[in-house]
N, C-alpha and C. Protein backbone atom coordinates (compact mmCIF):
# COMPACT_ATOMS: atom_id res chain seq x y z
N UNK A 1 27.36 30.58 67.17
CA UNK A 1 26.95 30.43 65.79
C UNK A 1 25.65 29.62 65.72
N UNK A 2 25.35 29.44 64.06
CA UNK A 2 23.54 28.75 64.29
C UNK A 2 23.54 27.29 64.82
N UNK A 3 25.44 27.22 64.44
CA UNK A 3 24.96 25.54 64.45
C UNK A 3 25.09 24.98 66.16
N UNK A 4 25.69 25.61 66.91
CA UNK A 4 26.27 25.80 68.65
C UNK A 4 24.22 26.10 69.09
N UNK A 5 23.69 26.85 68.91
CA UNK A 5 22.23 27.18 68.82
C UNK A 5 21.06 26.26 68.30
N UNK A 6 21.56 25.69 67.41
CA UNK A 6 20.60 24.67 66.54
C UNK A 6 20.94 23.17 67.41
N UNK A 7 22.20 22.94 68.23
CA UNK A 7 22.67 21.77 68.49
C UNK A 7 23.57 20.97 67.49
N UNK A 8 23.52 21.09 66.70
CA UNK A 8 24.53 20.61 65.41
C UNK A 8 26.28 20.53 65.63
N UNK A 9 26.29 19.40 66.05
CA UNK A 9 28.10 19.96 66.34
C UNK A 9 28.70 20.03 64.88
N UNK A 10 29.86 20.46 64.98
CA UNK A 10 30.94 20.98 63.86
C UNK A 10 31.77 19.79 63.81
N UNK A 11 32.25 19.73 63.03
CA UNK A 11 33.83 18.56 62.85
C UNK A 11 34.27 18.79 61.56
N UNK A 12 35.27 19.01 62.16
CA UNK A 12 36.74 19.62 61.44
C UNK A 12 37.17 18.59 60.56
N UNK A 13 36.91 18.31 59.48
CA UNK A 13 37.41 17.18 58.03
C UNK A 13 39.11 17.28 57.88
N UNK A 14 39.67 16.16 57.53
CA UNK A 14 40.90 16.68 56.95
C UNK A 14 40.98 15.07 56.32
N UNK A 15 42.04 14.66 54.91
CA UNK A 15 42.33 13.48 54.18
C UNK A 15 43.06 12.59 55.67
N UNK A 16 42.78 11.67 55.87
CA UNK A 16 42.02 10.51 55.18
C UNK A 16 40.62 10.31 55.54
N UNK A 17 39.62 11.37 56.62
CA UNK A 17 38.61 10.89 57.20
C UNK A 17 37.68 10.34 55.77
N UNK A 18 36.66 9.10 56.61
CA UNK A 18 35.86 8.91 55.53
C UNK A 18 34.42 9.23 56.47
N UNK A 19 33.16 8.75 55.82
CA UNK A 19 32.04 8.12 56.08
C UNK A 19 31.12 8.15 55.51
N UNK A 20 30.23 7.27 55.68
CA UNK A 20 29.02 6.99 55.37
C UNK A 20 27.49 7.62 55.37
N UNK A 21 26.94 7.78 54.57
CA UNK A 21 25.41 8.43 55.10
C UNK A 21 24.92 7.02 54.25
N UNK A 22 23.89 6.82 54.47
CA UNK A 22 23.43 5.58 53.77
C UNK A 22 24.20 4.63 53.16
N UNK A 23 23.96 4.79 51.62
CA UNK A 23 24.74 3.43 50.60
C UNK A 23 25.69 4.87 50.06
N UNK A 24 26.20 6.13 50.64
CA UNK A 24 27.12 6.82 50.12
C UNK A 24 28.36 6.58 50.60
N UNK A 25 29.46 6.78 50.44
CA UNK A 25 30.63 6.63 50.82
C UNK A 25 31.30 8.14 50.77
N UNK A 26 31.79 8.62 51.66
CA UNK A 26 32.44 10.41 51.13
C UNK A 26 33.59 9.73 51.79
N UNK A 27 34.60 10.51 51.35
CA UNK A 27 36.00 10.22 51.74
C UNK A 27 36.72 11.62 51.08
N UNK A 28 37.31 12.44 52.32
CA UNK A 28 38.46 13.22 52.30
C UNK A 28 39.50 13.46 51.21
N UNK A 29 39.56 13.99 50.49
CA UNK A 29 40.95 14.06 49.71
C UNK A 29 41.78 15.18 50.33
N UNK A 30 41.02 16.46 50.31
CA UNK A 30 42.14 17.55 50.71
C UNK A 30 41.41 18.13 51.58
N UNK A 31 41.79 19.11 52.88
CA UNK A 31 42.97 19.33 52.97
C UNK A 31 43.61 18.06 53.95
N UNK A 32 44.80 17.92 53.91
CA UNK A 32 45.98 16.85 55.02
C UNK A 32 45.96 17.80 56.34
N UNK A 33 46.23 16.69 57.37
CA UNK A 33 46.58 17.22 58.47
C UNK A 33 48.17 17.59 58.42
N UNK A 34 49.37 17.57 57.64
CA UNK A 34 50.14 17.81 57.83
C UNK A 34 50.82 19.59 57.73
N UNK A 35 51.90 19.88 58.19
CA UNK A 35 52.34 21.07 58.18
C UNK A 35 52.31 21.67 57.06
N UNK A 36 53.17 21.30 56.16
CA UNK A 36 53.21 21.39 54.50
C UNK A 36 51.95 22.13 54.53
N UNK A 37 50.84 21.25 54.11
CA UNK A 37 49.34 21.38 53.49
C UNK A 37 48.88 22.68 54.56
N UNK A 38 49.60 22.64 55.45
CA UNK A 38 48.96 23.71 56.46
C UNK A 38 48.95 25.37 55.69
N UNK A 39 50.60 25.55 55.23
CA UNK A 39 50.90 26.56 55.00
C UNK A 39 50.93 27.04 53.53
N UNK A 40 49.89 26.15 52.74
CA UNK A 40 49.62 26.35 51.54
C UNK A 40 49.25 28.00 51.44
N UNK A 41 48.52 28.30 50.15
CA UNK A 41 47.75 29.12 50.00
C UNK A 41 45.92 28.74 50.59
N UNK A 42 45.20 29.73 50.81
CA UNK A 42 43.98 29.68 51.47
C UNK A 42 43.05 28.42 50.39
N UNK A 43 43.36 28.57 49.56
CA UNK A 43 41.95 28.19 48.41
C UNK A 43 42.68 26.77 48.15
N UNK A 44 44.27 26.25 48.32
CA UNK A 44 44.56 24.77 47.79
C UNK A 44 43.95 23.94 49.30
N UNK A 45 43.92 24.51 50.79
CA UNK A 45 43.31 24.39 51.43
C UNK A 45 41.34 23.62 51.46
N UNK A 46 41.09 23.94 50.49
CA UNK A 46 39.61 23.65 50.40
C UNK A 46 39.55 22.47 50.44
N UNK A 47 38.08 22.00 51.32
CA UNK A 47 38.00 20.57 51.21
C UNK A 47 37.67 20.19 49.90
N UNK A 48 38.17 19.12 49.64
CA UNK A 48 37.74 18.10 48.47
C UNK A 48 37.32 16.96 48.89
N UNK A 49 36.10 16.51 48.04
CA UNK A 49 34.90 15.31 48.76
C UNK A 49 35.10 14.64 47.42
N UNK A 50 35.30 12.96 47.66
CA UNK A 50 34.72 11.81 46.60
C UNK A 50 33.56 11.43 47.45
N UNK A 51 32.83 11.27 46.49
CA UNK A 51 31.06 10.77 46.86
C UNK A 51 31.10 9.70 46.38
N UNK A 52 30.73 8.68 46.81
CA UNK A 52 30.73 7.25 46.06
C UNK A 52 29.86 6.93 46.28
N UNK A 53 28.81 6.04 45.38
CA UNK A 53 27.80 5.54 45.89
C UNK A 53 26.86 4.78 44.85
N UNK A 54 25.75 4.01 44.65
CA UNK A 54 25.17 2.90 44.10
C UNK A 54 25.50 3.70 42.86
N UNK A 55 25.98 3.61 41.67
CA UNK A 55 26.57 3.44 40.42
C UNK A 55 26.65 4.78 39.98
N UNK A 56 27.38 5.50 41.44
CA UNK A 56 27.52 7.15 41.15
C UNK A 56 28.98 7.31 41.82
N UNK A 57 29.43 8.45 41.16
CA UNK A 57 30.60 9.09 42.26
C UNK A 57 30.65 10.97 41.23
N UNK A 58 31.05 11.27 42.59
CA UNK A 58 31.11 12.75 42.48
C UNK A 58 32.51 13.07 42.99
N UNK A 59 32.77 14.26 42.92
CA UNK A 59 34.08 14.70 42.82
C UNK A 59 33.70 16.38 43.30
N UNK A 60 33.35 16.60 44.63
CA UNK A 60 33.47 18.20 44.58
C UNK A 60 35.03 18.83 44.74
N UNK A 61 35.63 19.84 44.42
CA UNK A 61 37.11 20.47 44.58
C UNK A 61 37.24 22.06 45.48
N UNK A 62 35.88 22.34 45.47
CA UNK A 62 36.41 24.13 46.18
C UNK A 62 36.96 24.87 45.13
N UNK A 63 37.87 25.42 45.85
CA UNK A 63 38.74 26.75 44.66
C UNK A 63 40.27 25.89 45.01
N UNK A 64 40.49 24.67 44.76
CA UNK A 64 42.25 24.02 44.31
C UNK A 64 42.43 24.93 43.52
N UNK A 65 43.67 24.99 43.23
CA UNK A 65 45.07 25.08 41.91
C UNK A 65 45.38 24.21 41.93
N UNK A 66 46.03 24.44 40.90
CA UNK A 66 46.97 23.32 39.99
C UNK A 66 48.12 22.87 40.58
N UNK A 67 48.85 22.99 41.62
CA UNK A 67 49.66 22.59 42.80
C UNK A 67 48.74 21.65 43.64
N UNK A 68 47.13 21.78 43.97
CA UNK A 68 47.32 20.77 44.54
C UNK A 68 46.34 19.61 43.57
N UNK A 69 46.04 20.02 42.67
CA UNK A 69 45.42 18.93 41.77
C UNK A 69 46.97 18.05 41.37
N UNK A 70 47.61 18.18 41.32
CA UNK A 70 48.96 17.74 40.95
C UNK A 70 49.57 16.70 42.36
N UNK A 71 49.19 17.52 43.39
CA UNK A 71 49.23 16.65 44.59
C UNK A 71 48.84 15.49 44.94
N UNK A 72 47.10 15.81 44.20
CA UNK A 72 46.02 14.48 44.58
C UNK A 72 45.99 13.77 43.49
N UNK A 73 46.71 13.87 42.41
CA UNK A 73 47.01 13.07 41.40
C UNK A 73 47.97 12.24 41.99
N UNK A 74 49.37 13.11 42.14
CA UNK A 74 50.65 11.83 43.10
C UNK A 74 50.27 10.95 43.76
N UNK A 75 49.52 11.43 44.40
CA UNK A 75 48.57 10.19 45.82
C UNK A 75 48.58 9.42 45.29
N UNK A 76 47.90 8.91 44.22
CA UNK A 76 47.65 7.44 43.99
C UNK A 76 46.63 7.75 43.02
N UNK A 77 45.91 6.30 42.06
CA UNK A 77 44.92 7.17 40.92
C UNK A 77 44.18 7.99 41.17
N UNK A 78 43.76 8.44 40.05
CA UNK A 78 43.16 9.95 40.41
C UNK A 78 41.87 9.11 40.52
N UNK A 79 40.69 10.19 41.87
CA UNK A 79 39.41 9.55 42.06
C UNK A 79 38.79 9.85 40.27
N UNK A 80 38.19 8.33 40.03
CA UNK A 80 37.01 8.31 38.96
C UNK A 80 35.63 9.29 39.45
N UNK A 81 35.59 9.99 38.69
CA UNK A 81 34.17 10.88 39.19
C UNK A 81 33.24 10.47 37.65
N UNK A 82 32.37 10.39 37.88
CA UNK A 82 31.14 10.93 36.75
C UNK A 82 30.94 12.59 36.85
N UNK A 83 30.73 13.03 37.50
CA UNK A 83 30.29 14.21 37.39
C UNK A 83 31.39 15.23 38.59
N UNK A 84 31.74 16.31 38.05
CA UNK A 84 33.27 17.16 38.71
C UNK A 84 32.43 18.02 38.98
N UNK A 85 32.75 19.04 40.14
CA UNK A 85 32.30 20.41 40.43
C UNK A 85 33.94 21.10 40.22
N UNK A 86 33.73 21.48 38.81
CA UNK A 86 34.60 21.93 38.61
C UNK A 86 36.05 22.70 39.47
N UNK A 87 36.93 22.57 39.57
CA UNK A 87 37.81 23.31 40.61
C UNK A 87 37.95 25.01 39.92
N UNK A 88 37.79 25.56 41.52
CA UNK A 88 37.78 27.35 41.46
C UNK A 88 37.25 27.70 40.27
N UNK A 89 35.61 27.29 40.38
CA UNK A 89 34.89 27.92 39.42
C UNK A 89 35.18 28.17 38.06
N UNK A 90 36.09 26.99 37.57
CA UNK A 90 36.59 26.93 36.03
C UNK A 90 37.83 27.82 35.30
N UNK A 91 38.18 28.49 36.58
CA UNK A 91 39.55 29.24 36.63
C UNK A 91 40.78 28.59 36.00
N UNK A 92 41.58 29.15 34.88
CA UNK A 92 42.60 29.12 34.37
C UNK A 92 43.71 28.67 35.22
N UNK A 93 43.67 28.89 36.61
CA UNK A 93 44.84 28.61 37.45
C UNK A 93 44.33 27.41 38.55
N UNK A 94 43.50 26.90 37.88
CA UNK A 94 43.67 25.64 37.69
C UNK A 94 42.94 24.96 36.81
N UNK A 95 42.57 23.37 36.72
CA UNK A 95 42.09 22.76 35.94
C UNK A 95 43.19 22.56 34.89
N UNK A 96 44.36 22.04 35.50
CA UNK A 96 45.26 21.79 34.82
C UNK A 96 44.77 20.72 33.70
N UNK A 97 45.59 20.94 32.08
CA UNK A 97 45.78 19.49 30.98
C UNK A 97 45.77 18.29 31.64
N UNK A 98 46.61 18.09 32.61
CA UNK A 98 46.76 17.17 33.54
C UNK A 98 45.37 16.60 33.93
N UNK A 99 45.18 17.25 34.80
CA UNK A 99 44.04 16.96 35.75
C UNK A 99 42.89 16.61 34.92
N UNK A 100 42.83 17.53 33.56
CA UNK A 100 41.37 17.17 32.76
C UNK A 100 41.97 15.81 32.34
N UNK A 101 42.38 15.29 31.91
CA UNK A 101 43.01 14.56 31.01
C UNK A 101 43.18 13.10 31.91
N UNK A 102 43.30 13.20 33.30
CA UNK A 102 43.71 11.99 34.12
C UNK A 102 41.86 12.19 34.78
N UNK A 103 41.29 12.95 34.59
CA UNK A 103 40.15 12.49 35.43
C UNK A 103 38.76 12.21 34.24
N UNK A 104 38.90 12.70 33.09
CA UNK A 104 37.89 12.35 32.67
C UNK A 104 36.56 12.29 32.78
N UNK A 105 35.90 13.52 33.52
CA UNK A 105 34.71 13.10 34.26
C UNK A 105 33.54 12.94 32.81
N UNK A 106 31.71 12.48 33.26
CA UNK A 106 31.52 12.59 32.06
C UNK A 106 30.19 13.81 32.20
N UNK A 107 30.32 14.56 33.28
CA UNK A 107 29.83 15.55 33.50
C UNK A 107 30.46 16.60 34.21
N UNK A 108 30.71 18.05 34.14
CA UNK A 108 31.29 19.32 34.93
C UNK A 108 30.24 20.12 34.97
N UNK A 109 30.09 20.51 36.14
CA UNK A 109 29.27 21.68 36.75
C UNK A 109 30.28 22.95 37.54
N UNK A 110 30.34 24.02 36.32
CA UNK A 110 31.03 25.22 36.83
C UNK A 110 29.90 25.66 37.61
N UNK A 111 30.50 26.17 38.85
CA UNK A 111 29.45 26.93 39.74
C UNK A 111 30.13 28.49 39.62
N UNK A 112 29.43 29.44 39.59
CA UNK A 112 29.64 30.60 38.88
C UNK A 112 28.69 31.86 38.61
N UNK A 113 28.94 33.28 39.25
CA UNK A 113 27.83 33.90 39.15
C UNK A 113 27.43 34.54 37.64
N UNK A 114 26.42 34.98 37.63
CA UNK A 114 25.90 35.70 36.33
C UNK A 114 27.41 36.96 35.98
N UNK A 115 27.86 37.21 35.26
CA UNK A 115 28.98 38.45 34.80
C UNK A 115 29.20 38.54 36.12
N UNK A 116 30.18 37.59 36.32
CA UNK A 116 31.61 37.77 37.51
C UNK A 116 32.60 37.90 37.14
N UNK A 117 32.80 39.21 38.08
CA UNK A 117 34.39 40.02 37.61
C UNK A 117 35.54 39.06 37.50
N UNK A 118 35.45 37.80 37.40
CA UNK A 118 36.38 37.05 37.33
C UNK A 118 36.48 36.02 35.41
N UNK A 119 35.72 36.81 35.37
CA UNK A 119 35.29 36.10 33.95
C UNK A 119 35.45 34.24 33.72
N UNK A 120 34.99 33.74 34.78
CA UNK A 120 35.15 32.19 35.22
C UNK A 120 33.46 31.84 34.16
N UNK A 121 33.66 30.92 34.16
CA UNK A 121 34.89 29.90 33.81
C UNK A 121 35.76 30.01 32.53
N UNK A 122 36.85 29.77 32.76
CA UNK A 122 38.00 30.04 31.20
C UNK A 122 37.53 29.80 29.75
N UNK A 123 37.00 29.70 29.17
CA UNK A 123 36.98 29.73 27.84
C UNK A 123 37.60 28.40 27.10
N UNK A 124 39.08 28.90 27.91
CA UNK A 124 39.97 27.30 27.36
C UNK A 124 39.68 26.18 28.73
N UNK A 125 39.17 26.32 29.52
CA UNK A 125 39.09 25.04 30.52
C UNK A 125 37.98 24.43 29.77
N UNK A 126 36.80 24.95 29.39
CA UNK A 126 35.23 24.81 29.06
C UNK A 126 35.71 23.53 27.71
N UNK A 127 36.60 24.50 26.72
CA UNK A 127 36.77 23.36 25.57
C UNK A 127 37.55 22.58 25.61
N UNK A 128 38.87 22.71 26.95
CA UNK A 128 39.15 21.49 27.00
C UNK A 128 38.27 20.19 27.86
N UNK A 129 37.23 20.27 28.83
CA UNK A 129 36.39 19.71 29.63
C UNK A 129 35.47 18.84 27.64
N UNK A 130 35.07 19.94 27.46
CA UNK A 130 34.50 19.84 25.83
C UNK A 130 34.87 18.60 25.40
N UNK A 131 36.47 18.87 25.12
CA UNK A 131 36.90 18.14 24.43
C UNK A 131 37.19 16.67 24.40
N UNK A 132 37.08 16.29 26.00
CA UNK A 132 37.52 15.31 26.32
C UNK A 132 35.78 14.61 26.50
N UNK A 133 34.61 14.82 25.96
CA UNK A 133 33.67 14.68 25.98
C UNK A 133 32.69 14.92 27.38
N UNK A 134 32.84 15.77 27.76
CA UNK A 134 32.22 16.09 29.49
C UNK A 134 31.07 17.13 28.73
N UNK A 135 30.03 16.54 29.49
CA UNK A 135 29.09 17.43 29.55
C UNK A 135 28.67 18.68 30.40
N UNK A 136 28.89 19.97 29.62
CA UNK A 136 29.29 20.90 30.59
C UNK A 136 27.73 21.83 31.16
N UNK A 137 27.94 22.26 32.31
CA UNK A 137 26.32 22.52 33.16
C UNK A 137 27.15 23.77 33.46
N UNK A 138 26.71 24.76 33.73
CA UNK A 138 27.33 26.32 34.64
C UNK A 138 25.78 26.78 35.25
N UNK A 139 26.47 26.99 36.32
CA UNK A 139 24.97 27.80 37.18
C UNK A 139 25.33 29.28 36.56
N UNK A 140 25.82 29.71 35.98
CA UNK A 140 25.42 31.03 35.56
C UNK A 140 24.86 31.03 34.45
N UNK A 141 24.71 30.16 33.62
CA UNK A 141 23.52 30.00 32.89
C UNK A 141 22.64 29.05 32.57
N UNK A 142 22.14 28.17 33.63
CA UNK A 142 22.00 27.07 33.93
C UNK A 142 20.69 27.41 35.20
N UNK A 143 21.33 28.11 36.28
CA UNK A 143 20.68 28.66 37.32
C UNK A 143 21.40 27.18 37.96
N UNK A 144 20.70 26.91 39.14
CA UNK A 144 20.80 26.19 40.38
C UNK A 144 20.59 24.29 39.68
N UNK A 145 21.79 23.99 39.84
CA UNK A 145 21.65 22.31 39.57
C UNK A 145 21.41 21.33 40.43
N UNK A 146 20.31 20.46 40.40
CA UNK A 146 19.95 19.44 40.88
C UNK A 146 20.51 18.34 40.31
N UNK A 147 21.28 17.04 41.03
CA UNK A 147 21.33 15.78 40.25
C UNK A 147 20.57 14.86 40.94
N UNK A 148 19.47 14.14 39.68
CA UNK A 148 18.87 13.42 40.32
C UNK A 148 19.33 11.38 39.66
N UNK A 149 19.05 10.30 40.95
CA UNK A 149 19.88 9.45 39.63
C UNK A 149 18.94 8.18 40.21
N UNK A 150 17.40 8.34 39.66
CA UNK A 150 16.72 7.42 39.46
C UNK A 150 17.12 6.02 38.83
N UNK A 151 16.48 4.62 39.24
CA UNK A 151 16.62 3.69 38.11
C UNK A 151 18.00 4.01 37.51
N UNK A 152 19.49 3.55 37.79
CA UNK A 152 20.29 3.67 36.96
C UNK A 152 21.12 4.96 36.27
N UNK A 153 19.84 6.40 36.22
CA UNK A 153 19.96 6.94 35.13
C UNK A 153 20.83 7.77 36.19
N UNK A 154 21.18 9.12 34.99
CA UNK A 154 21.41 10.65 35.82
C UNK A 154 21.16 11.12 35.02
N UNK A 155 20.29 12.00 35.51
CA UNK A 155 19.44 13.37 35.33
C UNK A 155 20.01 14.73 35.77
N UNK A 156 20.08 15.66 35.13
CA UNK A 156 20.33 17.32 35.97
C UNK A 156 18.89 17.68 35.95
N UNK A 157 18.60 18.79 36.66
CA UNK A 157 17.39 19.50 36.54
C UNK A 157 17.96 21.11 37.23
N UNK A 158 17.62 22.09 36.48
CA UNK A 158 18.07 23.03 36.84
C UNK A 158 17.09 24.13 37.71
N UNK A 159 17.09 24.94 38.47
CA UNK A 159 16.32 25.80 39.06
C UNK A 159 16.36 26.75 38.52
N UNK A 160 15.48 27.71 38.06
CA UNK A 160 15.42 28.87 36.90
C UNK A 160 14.18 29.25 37.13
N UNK A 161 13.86 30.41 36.72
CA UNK A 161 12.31 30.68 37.07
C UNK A 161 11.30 30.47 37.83
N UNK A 162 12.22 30.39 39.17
CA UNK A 162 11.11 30.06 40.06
C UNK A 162 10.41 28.44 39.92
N UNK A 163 11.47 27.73 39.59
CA UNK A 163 11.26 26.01 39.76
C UNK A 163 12.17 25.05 39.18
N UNK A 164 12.09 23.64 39.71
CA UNK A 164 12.94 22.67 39.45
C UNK A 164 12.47 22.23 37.92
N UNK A 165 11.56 22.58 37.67
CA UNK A 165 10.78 21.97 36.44
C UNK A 165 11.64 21.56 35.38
N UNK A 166 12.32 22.29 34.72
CA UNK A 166 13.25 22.22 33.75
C UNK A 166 14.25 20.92 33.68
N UNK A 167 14.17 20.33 32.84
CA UNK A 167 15.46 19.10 33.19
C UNK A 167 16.42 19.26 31.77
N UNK A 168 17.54 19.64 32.12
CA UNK A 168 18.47 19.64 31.25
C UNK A 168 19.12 18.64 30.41
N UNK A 169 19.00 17.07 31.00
CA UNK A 169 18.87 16.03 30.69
C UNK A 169 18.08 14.99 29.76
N UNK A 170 17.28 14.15 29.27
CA UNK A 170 16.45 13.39 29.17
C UNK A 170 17.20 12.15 29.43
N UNK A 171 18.46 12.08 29.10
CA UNK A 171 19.41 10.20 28.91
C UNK A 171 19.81 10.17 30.08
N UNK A 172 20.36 8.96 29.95
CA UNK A 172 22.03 8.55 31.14
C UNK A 172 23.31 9.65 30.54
N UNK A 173 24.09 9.50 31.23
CA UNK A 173 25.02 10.74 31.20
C UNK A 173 26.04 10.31 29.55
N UNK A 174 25.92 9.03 29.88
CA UNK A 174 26.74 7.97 28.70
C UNK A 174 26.04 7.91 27.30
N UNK A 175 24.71 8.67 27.52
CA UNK A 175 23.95 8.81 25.86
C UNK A 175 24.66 10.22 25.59
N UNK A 176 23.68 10.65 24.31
CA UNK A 176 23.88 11.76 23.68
C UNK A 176 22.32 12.28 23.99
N UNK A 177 22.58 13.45 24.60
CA UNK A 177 20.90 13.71 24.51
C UNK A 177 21.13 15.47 24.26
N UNK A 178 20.18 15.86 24.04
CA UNK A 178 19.99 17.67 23.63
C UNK A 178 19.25 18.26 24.52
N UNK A 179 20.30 19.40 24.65
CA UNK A 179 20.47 19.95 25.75
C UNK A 179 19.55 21.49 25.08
N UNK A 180 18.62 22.37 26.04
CA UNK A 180 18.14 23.19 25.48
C UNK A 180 19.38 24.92 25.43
């Protein structure tokens, strides 16, 4: 493969590994090394990453369900994220009441193609994310998201037309700002 060719070794993640790249912190949530978690379905399998770091945290999920968002809730509190990559692309079968409701993020980024036969993200995930005041981003109409988090702030900037130019943002995530 490129990366055996490039020199890049591989390593196999599973909860609890952590580490460090700079002042970031990533730490493992899913998948477990145990049997159980082994013989899930393919997609509750996906890694899940907390990003922690100077007055940020992220929350990526893969394609979970609601079996194992329910899981990584039991664990212990649910990770605080500012900003969620939404789980399985904003899919109904998951993004449980639960899960919106115990995580609170104050940004979601559905990742998601232009008219996918999956009609993602749900309709009802979007207004409940909505509702609980999350500011919602989709790369299918959004194009390609950048977060940038200068001085304090966070910024999105989206890729569209052939550049980063565009910033979807002007505030901190905690203002109200207008979105085009």
């Amino acid at each position: 493969n490129r990366a055996d060719s490039a020199g890049v070794p591989l390593l196999a993640l599973a909860a609890p590994d952590e580490f460090r790249i700079g002042p970031w912190r990533i730490r493992v949530a899913n998948p477990g090394r145990t049997r159980a978690e082994e013989e899930e379905e393919e997609n509750d399998r996906s890694l899940v990453l907390i990003v922690q770091g100077p007055l940020r945290s992220l929350l990526f999920t893969g394609d979970i369900g609601r079996r194992t968002e329910a899981r990584l809730l039991q664990t212990g509190p649910p990770p605080r994220a500012e900003v969620l990559v939404a789980p399985h692309h904003g899919s109904s079968s998951a993004n449980s009441p639960g899960w919106i409701a115990a995580l609170r993020p104050r940004a979601v980024v559905f990742s998601v193609g232009r008219s996918n036969r999956f009609g993602h993200p749900a309709e009802s995930v979007l207004q409940a994310y909505g509702r609980g005041g999350a500011r919602i981003l989709r790369t299918d109409r959004d194009g390609a998201i950048l977060l940038a988090a200068p001085q304090g702030r966070t910024l999105f900037y989206r890729y569209r037309d052939g550049d980063w130019l565009h910033q979807l943002t002007q505030t901190d995530l905690g203002e109200d700002a207008e979105m085009p």
